[in-house]
C-alpha atoms as a PDB file:
ATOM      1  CA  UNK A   1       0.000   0.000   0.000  1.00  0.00           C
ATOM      2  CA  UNK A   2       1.655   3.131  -0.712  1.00  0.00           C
ATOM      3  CA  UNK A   3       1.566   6.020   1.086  1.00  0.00           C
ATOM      4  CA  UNK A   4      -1.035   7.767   0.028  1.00  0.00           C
ATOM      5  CA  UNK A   5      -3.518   5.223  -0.399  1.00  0.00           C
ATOM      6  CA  UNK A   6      -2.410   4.388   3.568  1.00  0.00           C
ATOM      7  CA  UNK A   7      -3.306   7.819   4.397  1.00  0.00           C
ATOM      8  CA  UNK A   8      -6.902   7.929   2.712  1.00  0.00           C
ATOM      9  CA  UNK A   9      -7.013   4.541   4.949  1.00  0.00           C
ATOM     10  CA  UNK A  10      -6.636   6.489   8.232  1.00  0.00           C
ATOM     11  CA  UNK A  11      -8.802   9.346   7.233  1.00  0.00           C
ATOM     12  CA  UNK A  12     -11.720   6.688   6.203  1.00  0.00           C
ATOM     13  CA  UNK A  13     -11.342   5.058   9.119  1.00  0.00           C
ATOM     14  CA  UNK A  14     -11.873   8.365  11.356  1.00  0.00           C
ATOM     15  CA  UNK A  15     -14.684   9.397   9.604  1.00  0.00           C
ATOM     16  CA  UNK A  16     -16.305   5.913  10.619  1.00  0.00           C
ATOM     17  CA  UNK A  17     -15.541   6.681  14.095  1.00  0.00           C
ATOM     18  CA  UNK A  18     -16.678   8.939  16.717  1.00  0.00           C
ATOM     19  CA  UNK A  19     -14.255  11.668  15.424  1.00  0.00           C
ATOM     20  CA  UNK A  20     -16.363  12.550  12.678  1.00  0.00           C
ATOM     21  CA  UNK A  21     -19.412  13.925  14.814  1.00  0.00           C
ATOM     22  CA  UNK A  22     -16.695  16.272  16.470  1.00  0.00           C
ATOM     23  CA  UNK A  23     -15.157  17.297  13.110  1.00  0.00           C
ATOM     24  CA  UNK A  24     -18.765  17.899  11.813  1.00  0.00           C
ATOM     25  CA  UNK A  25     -19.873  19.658  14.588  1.00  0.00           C
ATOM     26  CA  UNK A  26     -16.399  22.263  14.519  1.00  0.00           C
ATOM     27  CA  UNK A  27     -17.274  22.625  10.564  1.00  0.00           C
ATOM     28  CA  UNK A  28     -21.123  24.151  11.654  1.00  0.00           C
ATOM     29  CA  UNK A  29     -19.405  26.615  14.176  1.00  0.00           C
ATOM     30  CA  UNK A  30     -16.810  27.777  11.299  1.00  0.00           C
ATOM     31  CA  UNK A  31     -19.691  28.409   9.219  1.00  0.00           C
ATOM     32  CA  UNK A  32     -21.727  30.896  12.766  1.00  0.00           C
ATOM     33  CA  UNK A  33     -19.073  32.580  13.438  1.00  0.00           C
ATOM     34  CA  UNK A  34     -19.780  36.162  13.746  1.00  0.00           C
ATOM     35  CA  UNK A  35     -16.540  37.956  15.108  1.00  0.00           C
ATOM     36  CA  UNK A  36     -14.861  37.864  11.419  1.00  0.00           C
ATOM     37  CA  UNK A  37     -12.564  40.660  12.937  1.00  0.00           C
ATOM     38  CA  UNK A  38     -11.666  38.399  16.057  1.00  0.00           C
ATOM     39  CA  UNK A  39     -11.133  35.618  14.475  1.00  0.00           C
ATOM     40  CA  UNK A  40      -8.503  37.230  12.337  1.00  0.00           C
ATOM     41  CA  UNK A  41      -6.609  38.303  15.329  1.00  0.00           C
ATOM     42  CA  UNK A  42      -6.559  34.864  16.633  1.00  0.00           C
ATOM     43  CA  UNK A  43      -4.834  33.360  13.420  1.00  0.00           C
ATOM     44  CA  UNK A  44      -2.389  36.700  13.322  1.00  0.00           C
ATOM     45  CA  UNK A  45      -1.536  35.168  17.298  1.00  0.00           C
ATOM     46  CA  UNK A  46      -1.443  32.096  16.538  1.00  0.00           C
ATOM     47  CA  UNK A  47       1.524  31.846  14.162  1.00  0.00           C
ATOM     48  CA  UNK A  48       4.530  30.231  15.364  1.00  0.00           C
ATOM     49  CA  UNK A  49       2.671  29.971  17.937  1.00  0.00           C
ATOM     50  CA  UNK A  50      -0.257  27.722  19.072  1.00  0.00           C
ATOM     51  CA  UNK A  51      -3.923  27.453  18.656  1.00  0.00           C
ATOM     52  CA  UNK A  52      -4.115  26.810  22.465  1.00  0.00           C
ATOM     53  CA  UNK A  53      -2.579  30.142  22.864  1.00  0.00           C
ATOM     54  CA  UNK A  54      -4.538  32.246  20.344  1.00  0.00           C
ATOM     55  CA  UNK A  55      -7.744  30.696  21.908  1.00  0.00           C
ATOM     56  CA  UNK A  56      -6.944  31.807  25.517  1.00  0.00           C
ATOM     57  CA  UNK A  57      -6.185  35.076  24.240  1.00  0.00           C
ATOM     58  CA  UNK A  58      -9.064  35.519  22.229  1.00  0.00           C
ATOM     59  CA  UNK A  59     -11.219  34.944  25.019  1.00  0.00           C
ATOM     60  CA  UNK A  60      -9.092  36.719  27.389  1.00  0.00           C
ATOM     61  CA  UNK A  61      -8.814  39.907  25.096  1.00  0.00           C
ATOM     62  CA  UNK A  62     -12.487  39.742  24.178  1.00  0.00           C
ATOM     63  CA  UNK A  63     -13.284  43.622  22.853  1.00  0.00           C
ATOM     64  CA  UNK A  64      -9.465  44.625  23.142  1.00  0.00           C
ATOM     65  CA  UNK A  65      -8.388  43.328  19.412  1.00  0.00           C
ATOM     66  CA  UNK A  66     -10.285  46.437  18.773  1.00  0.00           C
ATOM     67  CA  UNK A  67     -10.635  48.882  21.854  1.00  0.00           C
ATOM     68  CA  UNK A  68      -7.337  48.776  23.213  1.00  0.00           C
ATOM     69  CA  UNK A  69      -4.155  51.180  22.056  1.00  0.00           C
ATOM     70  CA  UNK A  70      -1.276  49.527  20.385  1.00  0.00           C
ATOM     71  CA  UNK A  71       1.160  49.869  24.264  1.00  0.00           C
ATOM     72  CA  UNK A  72      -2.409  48.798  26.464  1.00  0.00           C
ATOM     73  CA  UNK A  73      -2.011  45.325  23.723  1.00  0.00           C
ATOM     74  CA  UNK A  74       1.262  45.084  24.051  1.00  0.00           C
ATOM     75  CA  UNK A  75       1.290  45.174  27.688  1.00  0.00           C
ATOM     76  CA  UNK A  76      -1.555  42.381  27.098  1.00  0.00           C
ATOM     77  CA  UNK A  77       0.529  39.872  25.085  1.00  0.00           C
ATOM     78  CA  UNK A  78       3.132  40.069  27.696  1.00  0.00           C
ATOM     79  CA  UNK A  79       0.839  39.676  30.818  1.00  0.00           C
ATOM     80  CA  UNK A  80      -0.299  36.383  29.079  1.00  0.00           C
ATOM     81  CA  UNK A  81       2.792  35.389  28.688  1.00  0.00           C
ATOM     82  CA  UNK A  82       2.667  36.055  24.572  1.00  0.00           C
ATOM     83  CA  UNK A  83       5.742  35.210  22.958  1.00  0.00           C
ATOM     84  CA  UNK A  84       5.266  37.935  19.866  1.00  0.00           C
ATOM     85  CA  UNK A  85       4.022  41.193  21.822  1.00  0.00           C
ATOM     86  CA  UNK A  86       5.225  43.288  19.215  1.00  0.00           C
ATOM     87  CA  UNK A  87       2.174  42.003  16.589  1.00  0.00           C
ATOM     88  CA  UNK A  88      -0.007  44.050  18.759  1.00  0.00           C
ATOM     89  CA  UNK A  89       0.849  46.697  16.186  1.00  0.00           C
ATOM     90  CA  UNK A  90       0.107  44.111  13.613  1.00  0.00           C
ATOM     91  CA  UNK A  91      -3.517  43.864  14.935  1.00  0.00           C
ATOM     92  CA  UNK A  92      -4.018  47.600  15.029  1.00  0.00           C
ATOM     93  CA  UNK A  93      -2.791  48.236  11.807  1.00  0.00           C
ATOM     94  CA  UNK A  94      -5.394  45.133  10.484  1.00  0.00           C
ATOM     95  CA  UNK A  95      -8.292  47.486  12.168  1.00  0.00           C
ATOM     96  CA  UNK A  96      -8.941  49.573   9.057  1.00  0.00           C
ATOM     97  CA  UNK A  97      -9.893  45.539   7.814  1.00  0.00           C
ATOM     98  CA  UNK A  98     -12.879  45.431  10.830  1.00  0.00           C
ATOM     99  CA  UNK A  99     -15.321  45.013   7.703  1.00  0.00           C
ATOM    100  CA  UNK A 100     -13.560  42.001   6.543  1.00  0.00           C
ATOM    101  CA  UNK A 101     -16.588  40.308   6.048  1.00  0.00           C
ATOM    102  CA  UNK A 102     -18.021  42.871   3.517  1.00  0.00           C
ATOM    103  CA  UNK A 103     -14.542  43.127   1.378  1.00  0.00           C
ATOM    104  CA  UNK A 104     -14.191  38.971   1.201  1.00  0.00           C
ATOM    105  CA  UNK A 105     -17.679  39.107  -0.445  1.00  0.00           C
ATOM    106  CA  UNK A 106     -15.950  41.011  -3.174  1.00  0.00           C
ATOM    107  CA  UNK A 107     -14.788  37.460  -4.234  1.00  0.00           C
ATOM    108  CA  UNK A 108     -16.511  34.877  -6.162  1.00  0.00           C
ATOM    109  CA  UNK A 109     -12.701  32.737  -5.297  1.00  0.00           C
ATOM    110  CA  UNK A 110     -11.911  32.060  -2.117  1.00  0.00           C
ATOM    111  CA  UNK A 111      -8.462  31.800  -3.760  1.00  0.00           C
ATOM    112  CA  UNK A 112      -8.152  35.064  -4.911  1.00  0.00           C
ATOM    113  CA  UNK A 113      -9.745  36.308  -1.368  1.00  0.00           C
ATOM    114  CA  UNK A 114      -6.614  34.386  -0.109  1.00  0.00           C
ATOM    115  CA  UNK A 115      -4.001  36.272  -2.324  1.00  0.00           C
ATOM    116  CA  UNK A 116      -5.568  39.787  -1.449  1.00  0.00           C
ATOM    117  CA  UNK A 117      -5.373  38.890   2.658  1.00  0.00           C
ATOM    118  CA  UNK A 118      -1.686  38.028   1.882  1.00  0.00           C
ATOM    119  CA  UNK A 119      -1.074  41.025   0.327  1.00  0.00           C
ATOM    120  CA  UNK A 120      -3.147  43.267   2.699  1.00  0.00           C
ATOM    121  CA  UNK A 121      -3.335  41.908   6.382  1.00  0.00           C
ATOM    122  CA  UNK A 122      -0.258  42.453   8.733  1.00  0.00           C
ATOM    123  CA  UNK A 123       0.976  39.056   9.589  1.00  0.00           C
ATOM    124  CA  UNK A 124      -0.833  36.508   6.935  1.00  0.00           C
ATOM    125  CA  UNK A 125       1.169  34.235   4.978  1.00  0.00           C
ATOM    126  CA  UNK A 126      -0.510  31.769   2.851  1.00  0.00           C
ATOM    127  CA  UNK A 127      -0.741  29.458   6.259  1.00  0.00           C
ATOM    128  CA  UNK A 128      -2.631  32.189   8.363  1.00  0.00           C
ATOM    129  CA  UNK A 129      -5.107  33.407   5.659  1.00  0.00           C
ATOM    130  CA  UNK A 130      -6.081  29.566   5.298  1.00  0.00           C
ATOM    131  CA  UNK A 131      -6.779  29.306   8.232  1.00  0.00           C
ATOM    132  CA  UNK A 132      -8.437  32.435   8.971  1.00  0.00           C
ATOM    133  CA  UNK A 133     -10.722  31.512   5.696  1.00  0.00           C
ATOM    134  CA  UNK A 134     -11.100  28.000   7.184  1.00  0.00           C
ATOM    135  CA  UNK A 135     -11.889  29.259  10.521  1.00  0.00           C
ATOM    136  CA  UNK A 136     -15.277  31.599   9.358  1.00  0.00           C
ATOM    137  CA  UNK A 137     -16.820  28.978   7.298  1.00  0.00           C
ATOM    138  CA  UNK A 138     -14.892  28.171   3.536  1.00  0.00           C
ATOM    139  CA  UNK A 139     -14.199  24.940   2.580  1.00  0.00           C
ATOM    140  CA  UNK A 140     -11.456  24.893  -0.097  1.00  0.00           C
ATOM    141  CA  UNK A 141      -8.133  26.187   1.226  1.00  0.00           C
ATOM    142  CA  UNK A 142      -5.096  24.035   3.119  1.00  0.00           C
ATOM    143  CA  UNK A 143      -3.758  25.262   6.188  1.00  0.00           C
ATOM    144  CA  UNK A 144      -0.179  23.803   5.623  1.00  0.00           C
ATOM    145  CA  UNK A 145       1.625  23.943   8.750  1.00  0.00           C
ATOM    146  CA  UNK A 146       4.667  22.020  10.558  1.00  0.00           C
ATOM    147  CA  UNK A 147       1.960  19.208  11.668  1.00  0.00           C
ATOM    148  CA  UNK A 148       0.342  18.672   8.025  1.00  0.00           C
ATOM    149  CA  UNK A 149       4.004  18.901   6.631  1.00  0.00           C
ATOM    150  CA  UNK A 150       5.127  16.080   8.805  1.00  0.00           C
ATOM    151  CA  UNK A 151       2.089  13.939   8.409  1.00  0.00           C
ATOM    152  CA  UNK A 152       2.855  14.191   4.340  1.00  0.00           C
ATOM    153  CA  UNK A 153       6.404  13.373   4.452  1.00  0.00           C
ATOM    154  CA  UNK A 154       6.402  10.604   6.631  1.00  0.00           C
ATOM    155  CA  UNK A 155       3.573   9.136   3.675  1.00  0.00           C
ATOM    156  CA  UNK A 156       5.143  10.738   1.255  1.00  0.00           C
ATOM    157  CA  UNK A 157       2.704  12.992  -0.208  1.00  0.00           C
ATOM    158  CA  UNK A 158       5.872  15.237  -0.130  1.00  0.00           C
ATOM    159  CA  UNK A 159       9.606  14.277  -0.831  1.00  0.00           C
ATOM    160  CA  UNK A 160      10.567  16.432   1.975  1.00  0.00           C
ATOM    161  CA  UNK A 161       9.731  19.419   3.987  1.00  0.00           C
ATOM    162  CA  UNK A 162      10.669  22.475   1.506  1.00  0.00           C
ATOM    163  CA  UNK A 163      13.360  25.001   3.852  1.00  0.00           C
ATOM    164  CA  UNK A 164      10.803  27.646   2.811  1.00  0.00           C
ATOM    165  CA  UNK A 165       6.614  27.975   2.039  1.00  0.00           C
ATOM    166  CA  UNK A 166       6.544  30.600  -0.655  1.00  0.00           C
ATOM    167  CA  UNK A 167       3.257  30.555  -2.932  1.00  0.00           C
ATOM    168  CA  UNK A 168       4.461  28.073  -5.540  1.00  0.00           C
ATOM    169  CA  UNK A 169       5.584  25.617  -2.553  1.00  0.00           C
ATOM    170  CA  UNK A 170       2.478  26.054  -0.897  1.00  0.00           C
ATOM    171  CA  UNK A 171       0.042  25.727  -4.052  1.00  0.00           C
ATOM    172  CA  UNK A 172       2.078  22.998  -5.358  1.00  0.00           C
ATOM    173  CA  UNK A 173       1.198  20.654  -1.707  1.00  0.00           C
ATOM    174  CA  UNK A 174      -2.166  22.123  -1.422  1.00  0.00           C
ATOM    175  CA  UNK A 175      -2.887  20.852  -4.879  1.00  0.00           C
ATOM    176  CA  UNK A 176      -1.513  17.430  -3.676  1.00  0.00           C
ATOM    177  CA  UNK A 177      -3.807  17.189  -0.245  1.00  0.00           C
ATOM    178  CA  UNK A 178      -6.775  18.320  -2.613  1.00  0.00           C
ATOM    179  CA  UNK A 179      -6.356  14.830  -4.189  1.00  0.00           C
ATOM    180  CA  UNK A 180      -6.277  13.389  -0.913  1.00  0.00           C
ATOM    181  CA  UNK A 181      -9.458  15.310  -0.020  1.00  0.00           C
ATOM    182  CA  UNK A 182     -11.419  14.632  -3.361  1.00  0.00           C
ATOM    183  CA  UNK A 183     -10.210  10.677  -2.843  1.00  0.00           C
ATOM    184  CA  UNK A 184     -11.967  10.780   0.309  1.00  0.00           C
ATOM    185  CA  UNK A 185     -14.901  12.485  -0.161  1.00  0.00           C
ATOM    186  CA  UNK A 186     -14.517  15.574   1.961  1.00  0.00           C
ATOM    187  CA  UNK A 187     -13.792  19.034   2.190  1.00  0.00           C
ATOM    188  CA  UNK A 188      -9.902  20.440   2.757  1.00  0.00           C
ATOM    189  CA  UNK A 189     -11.788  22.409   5.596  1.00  0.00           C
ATOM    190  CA  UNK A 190     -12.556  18.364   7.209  1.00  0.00           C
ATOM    191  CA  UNK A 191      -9.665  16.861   5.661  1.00  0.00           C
ATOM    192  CA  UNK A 192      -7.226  19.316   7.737  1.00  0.00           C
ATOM    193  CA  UNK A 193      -9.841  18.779  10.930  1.00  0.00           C
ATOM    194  CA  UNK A 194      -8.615  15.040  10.659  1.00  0.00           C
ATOM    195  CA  UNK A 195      -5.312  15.039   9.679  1.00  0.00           C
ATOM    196  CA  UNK A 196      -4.693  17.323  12.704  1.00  0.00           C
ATOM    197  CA  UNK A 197      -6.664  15.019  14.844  1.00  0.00           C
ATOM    198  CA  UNK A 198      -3.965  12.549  13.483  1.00  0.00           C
ATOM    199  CA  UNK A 199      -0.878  13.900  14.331  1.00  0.00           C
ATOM    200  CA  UNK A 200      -2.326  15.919  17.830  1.00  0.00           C
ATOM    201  CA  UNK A 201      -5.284  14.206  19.106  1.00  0.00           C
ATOM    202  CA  UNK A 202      -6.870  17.354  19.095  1.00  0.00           C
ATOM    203  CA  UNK A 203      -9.959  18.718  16.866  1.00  0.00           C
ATOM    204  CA  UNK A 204      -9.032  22.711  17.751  1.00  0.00           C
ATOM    205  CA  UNK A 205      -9.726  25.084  15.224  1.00  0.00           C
END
């Protein structure tokens, strides 16, 4: 069995378990999420970071992405023990974005919505504007990061973990888990819920 077809194994075999009513039920809360602005934050945060991390201080922060001055952030980030404090200028300088929702309408591509956020929001990469994308409901982006990238060497989706994730590196393995997606029936939203749930044991967002 090669490695692929081993992987499509695992995923099937999760979404015949009780995993899948866990993954379904994250998918229906991407979809009613109503904080657009928030949720951006969190995935600025959460780079190089953890999603356990951006969670707490999403919740902690609450109204501050957008009330607080740059230093009263800062000062924030520290107290919670924030490795980055200094992307509390990144989130201020996102705030003329708090109508995210309205401009991502402007695309019929969630693709192209993805090359405009890279271009335009402080601290997105191709990784972070996945997952922000993922993270308020679409369905069709890959959030590539260290965990997926292990998980598809080690089956050898990939040859080996490219030194650097520039848009042709990251289009060229998204294209390659979209295979793995369409094989197995599901979205790349699920099919990163699982693979995650592979490698962590988790089903975060």
């Amino acid at each position: 069995m090669s490695g692929f077809d081993e992987l499509i194994s695992k995923v099937r075999n999760l979404m015949e378990s009780p995993v899948r009513k866990k993954v379904d039920e994250r998918i229906k809360e991407f979809e009613n999420v109503e904080d657009k602005f928030s949720e951006l934050c969190f995935c600025v945060l959460t780079a190089n970071s953890s999603a356990e991390m951006g969670l707490k201080l999403q919740e902690n922060l609450g109204n501050g992405f957008l009330n607080f001055s740059e230093d009263e952030l800062r000062e924030e980030l520290k107290r919670h023990g924030y490795r980055f404090p200094n992307r509390a200028g990144y989130i201020c300088h996102n705030r003329k974005y708090v109508n995210i929702e309205e401009i991502l309408k402007n695309f019929s591509d969630e693709r192209k919505a993805r090359d405009w956020l890279v271009k335009n929001i402080k601290g997105f990469g191709y990784k972070e504007a996945s997952h922000f994308l993922r993270n308020i409901g679409y369905k069709n982006v890959a959030i590539i990061d260290r965990h997926i990238l292990r998980l598809a060497e080690r089956h050898g989706i990939i040859k080996q973990i490219p030194n650097t994730l520039g848009r042709k590196e990251y289009l060229g393995i998204e294209e390659k888990l979209e295979r793995l997606a369409e094989e197995a029936g599901i979205t790349l939203a699920e099919l990163d819920l699982y693979l995650w749930y592979m490698e962590t044991g988790k089903i975060l967002k």
